[in-house]
N, C-alpha and C. Protein backbone atom coordinates (compact mmCIF):
# COMPACT_ATOMS: atom_id res chain seq x y z
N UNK A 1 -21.72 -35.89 -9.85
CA UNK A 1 -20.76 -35.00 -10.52
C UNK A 1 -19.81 -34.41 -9.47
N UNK A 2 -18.18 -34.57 -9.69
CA UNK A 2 -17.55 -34.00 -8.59
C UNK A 2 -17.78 -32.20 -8.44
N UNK A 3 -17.58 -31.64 -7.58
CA UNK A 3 -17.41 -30.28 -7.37
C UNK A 3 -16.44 -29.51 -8.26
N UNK A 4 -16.89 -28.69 -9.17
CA UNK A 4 -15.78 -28.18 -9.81
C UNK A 4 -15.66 -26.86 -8.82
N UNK A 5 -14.40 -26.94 -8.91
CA UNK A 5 -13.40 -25.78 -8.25
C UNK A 5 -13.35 -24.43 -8.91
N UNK A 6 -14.03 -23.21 -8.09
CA UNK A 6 -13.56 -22.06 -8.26
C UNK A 6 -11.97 -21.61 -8.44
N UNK A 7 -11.33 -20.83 -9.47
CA UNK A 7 -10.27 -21.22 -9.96
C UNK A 7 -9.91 -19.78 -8.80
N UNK A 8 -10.78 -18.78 -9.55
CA UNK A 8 -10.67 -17.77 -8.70
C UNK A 8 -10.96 -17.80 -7.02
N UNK A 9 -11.56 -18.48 -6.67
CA UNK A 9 -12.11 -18.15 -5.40
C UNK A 9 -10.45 -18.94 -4.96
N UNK A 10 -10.35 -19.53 -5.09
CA UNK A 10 -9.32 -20.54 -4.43
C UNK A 10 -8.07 -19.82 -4.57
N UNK A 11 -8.14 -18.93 -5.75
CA UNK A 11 -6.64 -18.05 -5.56
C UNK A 11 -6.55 -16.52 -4.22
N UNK A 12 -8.05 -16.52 -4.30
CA UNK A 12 -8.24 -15.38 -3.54
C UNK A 12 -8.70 -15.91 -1.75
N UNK A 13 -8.53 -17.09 -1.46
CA UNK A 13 -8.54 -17.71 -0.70
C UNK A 13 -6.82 -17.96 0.12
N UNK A 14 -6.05 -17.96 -1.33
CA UNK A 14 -4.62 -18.27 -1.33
C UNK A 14 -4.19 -16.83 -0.70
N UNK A 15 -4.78 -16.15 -1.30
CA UNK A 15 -4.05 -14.21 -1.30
C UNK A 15 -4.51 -14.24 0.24
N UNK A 16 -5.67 -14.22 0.96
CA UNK A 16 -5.91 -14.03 2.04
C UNK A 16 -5.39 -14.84 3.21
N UNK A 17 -4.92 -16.11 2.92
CA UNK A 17 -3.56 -16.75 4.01
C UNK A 17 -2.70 -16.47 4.03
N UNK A 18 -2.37 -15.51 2.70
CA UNK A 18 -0.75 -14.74 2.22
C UNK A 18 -1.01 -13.60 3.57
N UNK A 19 -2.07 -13.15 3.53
CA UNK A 19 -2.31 -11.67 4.23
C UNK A 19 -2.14 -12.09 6.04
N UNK A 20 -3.08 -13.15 6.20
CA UNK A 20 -2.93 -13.67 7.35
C UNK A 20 -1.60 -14.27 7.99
N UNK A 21 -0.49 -14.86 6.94
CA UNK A 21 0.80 -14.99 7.33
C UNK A 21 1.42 -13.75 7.84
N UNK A 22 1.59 -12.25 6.50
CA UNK A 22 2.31 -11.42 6.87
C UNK A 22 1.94 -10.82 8.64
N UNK A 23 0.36 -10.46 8.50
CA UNK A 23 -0.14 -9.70 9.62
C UNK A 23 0.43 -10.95 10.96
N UNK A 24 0.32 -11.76 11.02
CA UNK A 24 1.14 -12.71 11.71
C UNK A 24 2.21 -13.05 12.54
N UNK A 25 2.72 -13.46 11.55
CA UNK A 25 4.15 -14.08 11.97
C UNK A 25 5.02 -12.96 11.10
N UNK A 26 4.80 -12.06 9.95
CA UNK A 26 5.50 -10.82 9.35
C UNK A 26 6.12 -11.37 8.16
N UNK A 27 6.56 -10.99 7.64
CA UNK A 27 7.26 -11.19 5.74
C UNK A 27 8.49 -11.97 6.01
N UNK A 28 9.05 -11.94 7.34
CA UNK A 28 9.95 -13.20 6.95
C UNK A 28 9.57 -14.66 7.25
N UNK A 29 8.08 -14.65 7.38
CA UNK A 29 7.57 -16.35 6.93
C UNK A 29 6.76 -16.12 5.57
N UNK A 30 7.63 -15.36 4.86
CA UNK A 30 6.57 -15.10 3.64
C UNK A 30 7.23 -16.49 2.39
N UNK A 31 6.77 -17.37 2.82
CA UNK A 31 7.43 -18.43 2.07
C UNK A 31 6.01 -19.16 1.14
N UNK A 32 6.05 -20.18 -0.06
CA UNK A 32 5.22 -21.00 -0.63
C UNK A 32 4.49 -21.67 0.13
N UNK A 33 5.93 -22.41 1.06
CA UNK A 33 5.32 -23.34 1.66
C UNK A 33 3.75 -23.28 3.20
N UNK A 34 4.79 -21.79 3.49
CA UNK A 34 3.94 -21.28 4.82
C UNK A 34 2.71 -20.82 4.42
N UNK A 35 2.48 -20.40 2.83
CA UNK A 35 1.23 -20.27 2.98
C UNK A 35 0.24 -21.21 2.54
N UNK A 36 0.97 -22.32 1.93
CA UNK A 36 0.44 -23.38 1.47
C UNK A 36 0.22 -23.94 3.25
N UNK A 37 0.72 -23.99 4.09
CA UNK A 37 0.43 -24.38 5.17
C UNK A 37 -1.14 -23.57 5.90
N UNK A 38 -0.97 -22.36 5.62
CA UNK A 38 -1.86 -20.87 5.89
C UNK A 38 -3.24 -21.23 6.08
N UNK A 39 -3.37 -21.87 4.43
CA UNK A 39 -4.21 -21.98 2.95
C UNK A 39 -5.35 -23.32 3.45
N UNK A 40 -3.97 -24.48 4.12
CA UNK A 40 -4.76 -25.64 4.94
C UNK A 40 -4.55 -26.75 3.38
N UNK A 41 -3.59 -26.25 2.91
CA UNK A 41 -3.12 -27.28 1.34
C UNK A 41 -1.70 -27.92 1.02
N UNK A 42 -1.52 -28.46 0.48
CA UNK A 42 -0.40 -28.95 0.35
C UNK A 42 0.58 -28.27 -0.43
N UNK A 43 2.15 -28.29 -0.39
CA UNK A 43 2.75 -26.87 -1.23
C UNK A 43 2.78 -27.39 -3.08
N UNK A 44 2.06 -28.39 -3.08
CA UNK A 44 1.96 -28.92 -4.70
C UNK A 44 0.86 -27.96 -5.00
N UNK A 45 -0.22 -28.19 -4.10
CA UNK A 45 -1.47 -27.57 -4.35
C UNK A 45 -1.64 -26.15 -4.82
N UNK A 46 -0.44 -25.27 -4.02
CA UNK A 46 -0.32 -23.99 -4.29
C UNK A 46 0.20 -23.94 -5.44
N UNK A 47 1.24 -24.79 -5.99
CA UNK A 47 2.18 -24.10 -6.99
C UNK A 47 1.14 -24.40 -8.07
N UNK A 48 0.13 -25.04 -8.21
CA UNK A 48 -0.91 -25.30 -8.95
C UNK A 48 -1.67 -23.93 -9.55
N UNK A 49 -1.90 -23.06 -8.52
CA UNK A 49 -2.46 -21.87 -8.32
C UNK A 49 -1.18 -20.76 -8.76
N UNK A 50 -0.12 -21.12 -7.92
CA UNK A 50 0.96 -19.96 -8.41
C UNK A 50 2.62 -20.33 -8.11
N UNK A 51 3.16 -20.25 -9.03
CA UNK A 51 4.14 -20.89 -9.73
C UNK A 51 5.13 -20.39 -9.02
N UNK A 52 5.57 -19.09 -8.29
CA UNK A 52 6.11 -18.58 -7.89
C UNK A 52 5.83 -17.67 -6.89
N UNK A 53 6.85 -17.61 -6.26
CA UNK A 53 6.33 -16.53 -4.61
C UNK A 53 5.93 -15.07 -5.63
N UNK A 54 6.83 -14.57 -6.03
CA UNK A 54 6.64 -13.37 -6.90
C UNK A 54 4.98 -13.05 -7.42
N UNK A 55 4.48 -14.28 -8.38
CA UNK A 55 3.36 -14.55 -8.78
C UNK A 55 1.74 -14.43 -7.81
N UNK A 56 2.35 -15.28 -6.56
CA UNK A 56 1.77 -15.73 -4.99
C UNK A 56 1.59 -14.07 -4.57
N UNK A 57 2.45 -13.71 -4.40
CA UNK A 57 2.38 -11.84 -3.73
C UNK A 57 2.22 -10.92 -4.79
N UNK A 58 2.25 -10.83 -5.96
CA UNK A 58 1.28 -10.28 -7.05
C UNK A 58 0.22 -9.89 -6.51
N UNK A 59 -0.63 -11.32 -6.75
CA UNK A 59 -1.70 -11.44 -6.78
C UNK A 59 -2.40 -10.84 -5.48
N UNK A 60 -1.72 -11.35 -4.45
CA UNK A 60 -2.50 -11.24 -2.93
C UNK A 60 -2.24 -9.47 -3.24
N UNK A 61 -1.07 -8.57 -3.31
CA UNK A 61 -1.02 -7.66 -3.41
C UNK A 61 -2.90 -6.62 -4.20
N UNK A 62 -2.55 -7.38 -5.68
CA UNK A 62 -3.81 -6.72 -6.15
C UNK A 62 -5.06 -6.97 -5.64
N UNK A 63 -5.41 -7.91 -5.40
CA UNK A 63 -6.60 -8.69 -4.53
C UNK A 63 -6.68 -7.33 -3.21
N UNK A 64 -5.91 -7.11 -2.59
CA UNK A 64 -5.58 -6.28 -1.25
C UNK A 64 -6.28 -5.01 -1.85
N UNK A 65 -5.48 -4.59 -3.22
CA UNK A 65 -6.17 -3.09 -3.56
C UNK A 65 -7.63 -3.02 -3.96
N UNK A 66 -7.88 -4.63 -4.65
CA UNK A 66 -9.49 -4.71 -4.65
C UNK A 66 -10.28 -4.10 -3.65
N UNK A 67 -10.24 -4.97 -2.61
CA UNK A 67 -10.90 -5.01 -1.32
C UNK A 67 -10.99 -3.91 -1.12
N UNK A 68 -9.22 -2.70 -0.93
CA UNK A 68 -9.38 -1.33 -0.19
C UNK A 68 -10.21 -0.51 -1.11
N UNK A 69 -10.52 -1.00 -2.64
CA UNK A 69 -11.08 0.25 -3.40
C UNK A 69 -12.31 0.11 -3.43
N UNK A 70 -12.93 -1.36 -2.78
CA UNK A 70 -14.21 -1.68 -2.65
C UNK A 70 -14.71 -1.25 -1.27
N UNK A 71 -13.43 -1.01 -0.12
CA UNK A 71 -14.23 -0.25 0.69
C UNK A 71 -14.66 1.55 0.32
N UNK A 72 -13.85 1.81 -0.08
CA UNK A 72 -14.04 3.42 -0.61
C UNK A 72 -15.28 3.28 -1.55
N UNK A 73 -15.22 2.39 -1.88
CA UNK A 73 -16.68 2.43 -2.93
C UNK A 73 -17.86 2.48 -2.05
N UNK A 74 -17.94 1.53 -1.68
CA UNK A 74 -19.41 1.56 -0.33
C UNK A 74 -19.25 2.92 0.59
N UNK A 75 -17.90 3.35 0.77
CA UNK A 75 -17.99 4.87 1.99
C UNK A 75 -18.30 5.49 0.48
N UNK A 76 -18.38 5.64 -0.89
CA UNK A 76 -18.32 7.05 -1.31
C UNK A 76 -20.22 6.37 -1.51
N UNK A 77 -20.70 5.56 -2.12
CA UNK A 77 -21.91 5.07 -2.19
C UNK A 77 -22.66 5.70 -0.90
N UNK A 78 -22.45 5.75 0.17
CA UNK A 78 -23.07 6.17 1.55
C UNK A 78 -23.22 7.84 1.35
N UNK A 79 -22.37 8.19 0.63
CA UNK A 79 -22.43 9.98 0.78
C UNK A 79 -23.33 10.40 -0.40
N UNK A 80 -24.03 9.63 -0.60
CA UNK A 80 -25.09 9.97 -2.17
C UNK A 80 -24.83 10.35 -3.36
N UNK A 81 -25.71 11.51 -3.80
CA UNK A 81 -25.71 11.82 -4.80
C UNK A 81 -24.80 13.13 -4.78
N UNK A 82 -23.94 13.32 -5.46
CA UNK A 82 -23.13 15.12 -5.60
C UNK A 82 -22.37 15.05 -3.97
N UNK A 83 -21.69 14.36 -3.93
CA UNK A 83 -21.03 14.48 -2.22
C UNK A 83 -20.23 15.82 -2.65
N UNK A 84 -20.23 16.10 -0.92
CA UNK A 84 -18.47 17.56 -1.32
C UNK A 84 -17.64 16.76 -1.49
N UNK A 85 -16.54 17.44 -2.27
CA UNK A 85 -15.23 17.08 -2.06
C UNK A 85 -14.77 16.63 -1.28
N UNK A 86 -14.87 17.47 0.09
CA UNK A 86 -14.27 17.14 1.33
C UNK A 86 -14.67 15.74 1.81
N UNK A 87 -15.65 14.83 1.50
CA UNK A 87 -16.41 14.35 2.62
C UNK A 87 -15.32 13.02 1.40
N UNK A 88 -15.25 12.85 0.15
CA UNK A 88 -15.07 12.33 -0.99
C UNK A 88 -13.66 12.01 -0.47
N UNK A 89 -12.47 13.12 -0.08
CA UNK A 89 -11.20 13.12 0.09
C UNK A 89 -11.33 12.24 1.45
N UNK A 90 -12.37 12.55 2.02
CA UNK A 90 -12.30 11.69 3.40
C UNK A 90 -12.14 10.46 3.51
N UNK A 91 -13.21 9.88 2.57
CA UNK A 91 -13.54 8.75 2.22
C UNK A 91 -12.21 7.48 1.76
N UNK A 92 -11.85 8.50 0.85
CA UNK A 92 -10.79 8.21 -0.04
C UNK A 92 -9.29 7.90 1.35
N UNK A 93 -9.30 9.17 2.11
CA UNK A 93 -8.12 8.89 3.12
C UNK A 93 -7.98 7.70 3.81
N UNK A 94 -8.94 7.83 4.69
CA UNK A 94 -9.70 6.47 5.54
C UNK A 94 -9.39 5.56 5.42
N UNK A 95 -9.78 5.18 4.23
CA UNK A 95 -10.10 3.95 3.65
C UNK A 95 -8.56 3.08 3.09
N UNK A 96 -7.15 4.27 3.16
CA UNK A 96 -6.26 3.64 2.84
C UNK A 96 -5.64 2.95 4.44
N UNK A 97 -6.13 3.87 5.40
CA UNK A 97 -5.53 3.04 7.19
C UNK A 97 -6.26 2.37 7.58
N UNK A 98 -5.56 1.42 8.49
CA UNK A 98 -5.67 0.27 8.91
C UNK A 98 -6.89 0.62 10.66
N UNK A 99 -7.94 0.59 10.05
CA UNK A 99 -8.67 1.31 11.15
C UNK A 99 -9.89 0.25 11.89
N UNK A 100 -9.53 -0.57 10.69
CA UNK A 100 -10.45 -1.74 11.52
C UNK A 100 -9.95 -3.19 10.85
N UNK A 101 -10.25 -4.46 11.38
CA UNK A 101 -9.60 -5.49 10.50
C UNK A 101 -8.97 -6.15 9.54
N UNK A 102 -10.10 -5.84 8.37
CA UNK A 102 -9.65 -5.68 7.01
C UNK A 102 -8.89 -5.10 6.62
N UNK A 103 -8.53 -4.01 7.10
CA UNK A 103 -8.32 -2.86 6.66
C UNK A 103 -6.98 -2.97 6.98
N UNK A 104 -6.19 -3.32 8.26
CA UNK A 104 -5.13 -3.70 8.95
C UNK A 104 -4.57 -4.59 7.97
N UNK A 105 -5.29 -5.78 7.49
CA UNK A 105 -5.01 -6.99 6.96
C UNK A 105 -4.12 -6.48 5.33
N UNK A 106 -5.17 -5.88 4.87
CA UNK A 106 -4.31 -5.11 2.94
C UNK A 106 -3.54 -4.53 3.59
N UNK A 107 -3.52 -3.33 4.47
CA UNK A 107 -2.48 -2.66 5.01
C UNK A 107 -1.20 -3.27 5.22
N UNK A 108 -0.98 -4.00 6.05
CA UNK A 108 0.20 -4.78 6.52
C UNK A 108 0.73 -5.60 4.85
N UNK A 109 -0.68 -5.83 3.68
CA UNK A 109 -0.04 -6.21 2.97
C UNK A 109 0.76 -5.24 2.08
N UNK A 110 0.35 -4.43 1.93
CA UNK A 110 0.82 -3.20 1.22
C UNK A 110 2.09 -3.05 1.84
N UNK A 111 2.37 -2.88 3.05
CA UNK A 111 3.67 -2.84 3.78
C UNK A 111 4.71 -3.98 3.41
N UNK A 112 3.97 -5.07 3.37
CA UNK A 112 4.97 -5.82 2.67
C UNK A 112 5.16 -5.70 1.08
N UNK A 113 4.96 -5.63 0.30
CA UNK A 113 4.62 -5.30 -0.96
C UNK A 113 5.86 -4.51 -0.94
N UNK A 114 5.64 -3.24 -0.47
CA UNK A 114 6.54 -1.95 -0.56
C UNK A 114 8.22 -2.76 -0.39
N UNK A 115 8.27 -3.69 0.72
CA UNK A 115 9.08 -4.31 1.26
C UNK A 115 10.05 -4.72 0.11
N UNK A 116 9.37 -6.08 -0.60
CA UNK A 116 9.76 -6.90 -2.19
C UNK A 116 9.76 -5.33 -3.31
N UNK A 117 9.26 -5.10 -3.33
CA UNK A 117 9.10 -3.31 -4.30
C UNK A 117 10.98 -2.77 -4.27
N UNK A 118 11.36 -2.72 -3.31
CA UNK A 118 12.54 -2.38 -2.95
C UNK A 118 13.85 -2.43 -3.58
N UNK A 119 13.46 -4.27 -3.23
CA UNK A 119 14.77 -5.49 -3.91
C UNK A 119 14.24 -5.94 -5.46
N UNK A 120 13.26 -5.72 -6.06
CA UNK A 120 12.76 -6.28 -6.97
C UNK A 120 12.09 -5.23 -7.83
N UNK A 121 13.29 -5.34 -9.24
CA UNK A 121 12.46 -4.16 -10.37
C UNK A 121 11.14 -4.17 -11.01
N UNK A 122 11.01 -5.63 -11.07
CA UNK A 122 9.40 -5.76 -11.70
C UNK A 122 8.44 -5.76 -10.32
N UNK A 123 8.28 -5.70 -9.36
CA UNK A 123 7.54 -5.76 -8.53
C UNK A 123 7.39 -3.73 -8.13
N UNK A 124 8.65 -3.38 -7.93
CA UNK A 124 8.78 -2.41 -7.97
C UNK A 124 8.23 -1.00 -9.35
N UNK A 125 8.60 -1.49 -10.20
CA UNK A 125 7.24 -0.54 -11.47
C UNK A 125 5.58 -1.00 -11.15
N UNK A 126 5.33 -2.32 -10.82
CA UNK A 126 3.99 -2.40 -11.34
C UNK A 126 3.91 -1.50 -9.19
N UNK A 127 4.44 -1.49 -8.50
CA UNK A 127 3.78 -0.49 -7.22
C UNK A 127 4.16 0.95 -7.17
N UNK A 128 4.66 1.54 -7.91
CA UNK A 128 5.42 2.74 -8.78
C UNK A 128 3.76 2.89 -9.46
N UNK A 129 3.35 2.50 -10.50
CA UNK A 129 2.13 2.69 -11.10
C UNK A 129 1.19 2.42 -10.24
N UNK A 130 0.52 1.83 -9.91
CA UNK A 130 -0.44 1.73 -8.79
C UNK A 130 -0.76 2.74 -7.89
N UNK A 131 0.24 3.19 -7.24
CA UNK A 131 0.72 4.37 -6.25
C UNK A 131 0.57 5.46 -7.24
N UNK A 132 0.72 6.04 -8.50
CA UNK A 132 0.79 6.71 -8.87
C UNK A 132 -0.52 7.01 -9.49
N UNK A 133 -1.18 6.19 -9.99
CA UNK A 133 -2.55 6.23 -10.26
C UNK A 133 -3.29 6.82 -9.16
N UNK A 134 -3.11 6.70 -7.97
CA UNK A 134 -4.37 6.54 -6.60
C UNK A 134 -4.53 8.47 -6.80
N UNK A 135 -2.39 8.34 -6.87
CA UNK A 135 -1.76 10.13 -6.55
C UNK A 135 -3.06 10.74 -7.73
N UNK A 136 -2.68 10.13 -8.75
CA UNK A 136 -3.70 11.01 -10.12
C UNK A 136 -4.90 11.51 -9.68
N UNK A 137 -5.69 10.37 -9.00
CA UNK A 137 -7.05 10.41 -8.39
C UNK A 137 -6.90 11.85 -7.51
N UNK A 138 -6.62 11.42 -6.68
CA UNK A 138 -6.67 12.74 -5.74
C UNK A 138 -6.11 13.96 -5.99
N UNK A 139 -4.93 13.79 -7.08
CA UNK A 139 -4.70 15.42 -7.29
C UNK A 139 -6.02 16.02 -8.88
N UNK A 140 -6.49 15.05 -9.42
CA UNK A 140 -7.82 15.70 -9.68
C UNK A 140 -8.86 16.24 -9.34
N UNK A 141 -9.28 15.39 -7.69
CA UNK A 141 -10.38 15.79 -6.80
C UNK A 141 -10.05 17.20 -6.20
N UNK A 142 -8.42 17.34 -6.22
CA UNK A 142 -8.26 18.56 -6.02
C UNK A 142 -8.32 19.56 -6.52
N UNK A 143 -7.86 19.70 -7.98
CA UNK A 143 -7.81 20.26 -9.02
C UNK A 143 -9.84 20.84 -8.78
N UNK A 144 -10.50 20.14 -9.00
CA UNK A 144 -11.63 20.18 -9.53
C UNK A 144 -12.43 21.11 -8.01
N UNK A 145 -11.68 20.62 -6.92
CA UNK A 145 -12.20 21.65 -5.68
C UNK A 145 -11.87 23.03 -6.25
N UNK A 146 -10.72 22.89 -6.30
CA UNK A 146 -10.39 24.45 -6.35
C UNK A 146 -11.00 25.07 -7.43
N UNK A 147 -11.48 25.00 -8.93
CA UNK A 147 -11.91 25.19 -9.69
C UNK A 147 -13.67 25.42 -9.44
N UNK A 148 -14.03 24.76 -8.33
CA UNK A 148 -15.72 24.89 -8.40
C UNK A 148 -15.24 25.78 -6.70
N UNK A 149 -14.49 26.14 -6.14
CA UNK A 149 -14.38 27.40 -5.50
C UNK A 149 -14.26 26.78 -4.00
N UNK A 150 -14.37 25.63 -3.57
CA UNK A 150 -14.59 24.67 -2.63
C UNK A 150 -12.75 25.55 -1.46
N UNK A 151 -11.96 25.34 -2.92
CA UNK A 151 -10.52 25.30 -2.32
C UNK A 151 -10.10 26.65 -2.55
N UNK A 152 -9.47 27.43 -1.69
CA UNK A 152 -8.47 29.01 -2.36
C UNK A 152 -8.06 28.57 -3.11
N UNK A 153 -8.34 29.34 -4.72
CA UNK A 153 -7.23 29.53 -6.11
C UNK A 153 -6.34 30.08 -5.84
N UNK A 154 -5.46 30.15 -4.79
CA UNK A 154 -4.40 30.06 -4.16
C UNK A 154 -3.17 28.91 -3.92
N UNK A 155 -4.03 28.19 -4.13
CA UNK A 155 -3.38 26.41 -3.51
C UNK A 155 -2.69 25.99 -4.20
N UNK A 156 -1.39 25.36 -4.39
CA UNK A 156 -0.62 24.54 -5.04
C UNK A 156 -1.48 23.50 -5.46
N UNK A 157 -2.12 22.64 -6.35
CA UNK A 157 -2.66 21.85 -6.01
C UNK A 157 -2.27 20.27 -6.05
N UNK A 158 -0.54 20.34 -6.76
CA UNK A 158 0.28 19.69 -6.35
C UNK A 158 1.32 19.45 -4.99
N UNK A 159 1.11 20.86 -4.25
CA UNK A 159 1.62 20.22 -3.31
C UNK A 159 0.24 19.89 -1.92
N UNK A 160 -0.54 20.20 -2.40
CA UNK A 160 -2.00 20.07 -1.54
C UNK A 160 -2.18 18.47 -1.46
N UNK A 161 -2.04 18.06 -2.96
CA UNK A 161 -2.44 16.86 -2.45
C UNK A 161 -1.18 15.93 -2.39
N UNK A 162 -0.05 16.48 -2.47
CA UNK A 162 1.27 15.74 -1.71
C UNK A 162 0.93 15.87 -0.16
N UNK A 163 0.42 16.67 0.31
CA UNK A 163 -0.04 16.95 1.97
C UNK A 163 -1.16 15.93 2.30
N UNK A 164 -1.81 15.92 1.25
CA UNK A 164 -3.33 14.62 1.50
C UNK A 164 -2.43 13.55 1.89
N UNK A 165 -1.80 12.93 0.66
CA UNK A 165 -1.23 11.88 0.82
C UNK A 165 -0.08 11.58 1.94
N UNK A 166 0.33 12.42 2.27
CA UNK A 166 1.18 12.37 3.85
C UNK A 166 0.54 11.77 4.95
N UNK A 167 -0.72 11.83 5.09
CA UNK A 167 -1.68 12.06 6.03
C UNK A 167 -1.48 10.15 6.16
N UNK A 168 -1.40 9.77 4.53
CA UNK A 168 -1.38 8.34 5.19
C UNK A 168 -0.68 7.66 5.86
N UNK A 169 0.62 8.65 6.09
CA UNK A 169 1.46 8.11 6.66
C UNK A 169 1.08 7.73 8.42
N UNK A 170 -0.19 8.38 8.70
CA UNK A 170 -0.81 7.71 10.14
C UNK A 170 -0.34 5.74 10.05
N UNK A 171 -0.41 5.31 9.43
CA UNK A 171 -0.61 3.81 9.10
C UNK A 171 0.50 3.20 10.21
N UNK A 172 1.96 3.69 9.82
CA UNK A 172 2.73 3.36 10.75
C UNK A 172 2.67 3.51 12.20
N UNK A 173 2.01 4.82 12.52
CA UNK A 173 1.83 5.42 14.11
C UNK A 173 0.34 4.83 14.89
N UNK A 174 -0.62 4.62 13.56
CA UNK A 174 -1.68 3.92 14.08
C UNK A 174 -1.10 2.50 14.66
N UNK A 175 -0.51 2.07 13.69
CA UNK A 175 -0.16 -0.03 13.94
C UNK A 175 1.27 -0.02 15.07
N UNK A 176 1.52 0.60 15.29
CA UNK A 176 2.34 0.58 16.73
C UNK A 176 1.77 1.24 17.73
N UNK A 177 0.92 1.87 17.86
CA UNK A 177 -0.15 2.13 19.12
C UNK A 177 0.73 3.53 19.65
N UNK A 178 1.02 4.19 18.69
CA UNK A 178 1.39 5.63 19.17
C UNK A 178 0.25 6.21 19.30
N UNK A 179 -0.40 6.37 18.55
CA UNK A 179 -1.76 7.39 18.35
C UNK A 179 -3.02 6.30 18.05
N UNK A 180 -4.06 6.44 18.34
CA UNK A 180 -5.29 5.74 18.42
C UNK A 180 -6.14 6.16 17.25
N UNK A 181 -6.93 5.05 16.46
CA UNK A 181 -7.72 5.80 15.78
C UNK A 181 -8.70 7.30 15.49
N UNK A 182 -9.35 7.35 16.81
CA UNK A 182 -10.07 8.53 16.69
C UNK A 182 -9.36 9.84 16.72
N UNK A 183 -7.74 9.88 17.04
CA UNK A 183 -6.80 10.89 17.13
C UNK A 183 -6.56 11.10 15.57
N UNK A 184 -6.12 10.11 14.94
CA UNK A 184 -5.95 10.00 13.59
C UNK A 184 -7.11 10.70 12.63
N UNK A 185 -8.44 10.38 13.02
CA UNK A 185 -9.71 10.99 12.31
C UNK A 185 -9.56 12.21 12.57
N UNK A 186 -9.34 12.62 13.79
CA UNK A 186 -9.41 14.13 13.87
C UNK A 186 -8.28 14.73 13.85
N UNK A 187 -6.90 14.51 13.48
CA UNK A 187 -6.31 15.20 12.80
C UNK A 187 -6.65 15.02 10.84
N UNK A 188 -7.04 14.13 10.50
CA UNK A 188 -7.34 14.57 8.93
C UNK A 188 -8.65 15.58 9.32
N UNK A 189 -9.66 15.05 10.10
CA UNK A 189 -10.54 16.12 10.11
C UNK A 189 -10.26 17.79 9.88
N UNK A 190 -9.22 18.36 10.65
CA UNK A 190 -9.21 19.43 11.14
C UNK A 190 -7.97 19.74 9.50
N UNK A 191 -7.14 18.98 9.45
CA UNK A 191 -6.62 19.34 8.00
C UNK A 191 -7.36 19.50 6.93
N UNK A 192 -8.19 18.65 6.49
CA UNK A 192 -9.50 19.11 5.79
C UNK A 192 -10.32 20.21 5.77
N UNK A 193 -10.34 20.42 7.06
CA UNK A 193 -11.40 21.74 7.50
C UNK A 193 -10.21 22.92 7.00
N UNK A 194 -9.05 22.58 7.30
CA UNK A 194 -8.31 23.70 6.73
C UNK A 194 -8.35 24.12 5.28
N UNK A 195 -8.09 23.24 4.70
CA UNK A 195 -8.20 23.37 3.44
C UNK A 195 -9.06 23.55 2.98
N UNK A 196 -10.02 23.24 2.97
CA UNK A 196 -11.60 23.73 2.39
C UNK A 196 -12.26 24.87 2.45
N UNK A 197 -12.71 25.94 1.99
CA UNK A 197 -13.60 26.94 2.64
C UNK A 197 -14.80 26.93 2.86
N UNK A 198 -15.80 26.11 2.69
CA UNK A 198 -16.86 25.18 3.02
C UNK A 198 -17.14 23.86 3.49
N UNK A 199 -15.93 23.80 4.51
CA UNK A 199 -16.44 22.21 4.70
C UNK A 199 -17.92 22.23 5.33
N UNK A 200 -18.02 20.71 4.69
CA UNK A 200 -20.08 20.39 5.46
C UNK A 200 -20.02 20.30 6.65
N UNK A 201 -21.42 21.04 7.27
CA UNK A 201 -21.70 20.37 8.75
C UNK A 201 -21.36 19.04 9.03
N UNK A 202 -20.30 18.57 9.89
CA UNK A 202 -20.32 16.58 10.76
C UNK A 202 -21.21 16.86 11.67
């Protein structure tokens, strides 16, 4: 019996030579063919899988947010049962910079993403929603600090977690070697500690 082909694995095989091109050689070899080259396939083979570059960076795009929401899953899984907030927002920060391989790899794709997002209206709503969803997430975790007393009922808690989300902007200063990872941890650290009036013993 021949091998039947994972339909999925092979697209998510495709998304990850997409990732390995950008981090690479950068978005202007972001072509069919280059990643059909990437991939180790022929560019028939790809269009088999995806019909269009648009389609091709879709996909690798969502595949990318998989991965990053599956790392936050295993860091929030590690903090047990009833984590603080704080340790939760941590988790959640982290896990969007490029702080170790993988992590670099969605990153740089996300950067490109944002890139096509720009020039392109349908690419541009569905990362408009996406982005806006993550925002929802965290300005609830906030909401819900301040309410169980974690945060001063003082706090904007819209512009609190417009300040969280700034923080990711490390991504750029990390991937040009301005600032080093562990500089990056401990400035969210110490912003955290601000904001909180109980942060946990580290």
């Amino acid at each position: 019996m021949p091998k039947q082909v994972d339909h999925r694995e092979r697209r998510e095989a495709i998304a990850r030579a997409l990732w390995r091109v950008v981090e690479q050689r950068g978005v202007a070899h972001l072509s069919l063919r280059e990643v059909a080259r990437e991939a180790g396939m022929s560019h028939g083979q790809l269009q088999h899988y995806f019909a269009s570059r648009e389609a091709m960076l879709t996909f690798a795009m969502d595949f990318a947010t998989e991965q990053a929401a599956s790392r936050v899953d295993r860091g929030l899984a590690e903090l047990g049962d009833r984590p603080h907030p704080r340790d939760v927002l941590r988790v959640m920060l982290t896990g969007m910079l490029p702080l170790h391989p993988d992590a670099r790899a969605t990153s740089r794709m996300s950067a490109a993403y944002v890139l096509e997002a720009l020039h392109d209206e349908h690419i541009q709503a569905r990362a408009r929603q996406g982005i806006a969803q993550g925002r929802t997430a965290v300005e609830q975790l906030v909401r819900r600090a301040i309410a169980e007393g974690h945060i001063p009922p003082d706090r904007d808690p819209v512009a609190e977690t417009n300040l969280l989300l700034a923080l990711t902007g490390f991504t750029t200063l990390i991937e040009l070697d301005v600032i080093g990872p562990q500089d990056t941890l401990d400035a969210i650290d110490l912003h955290l500690d601000r904001l909180f009036t109980d942060s946990p013993a580290r």
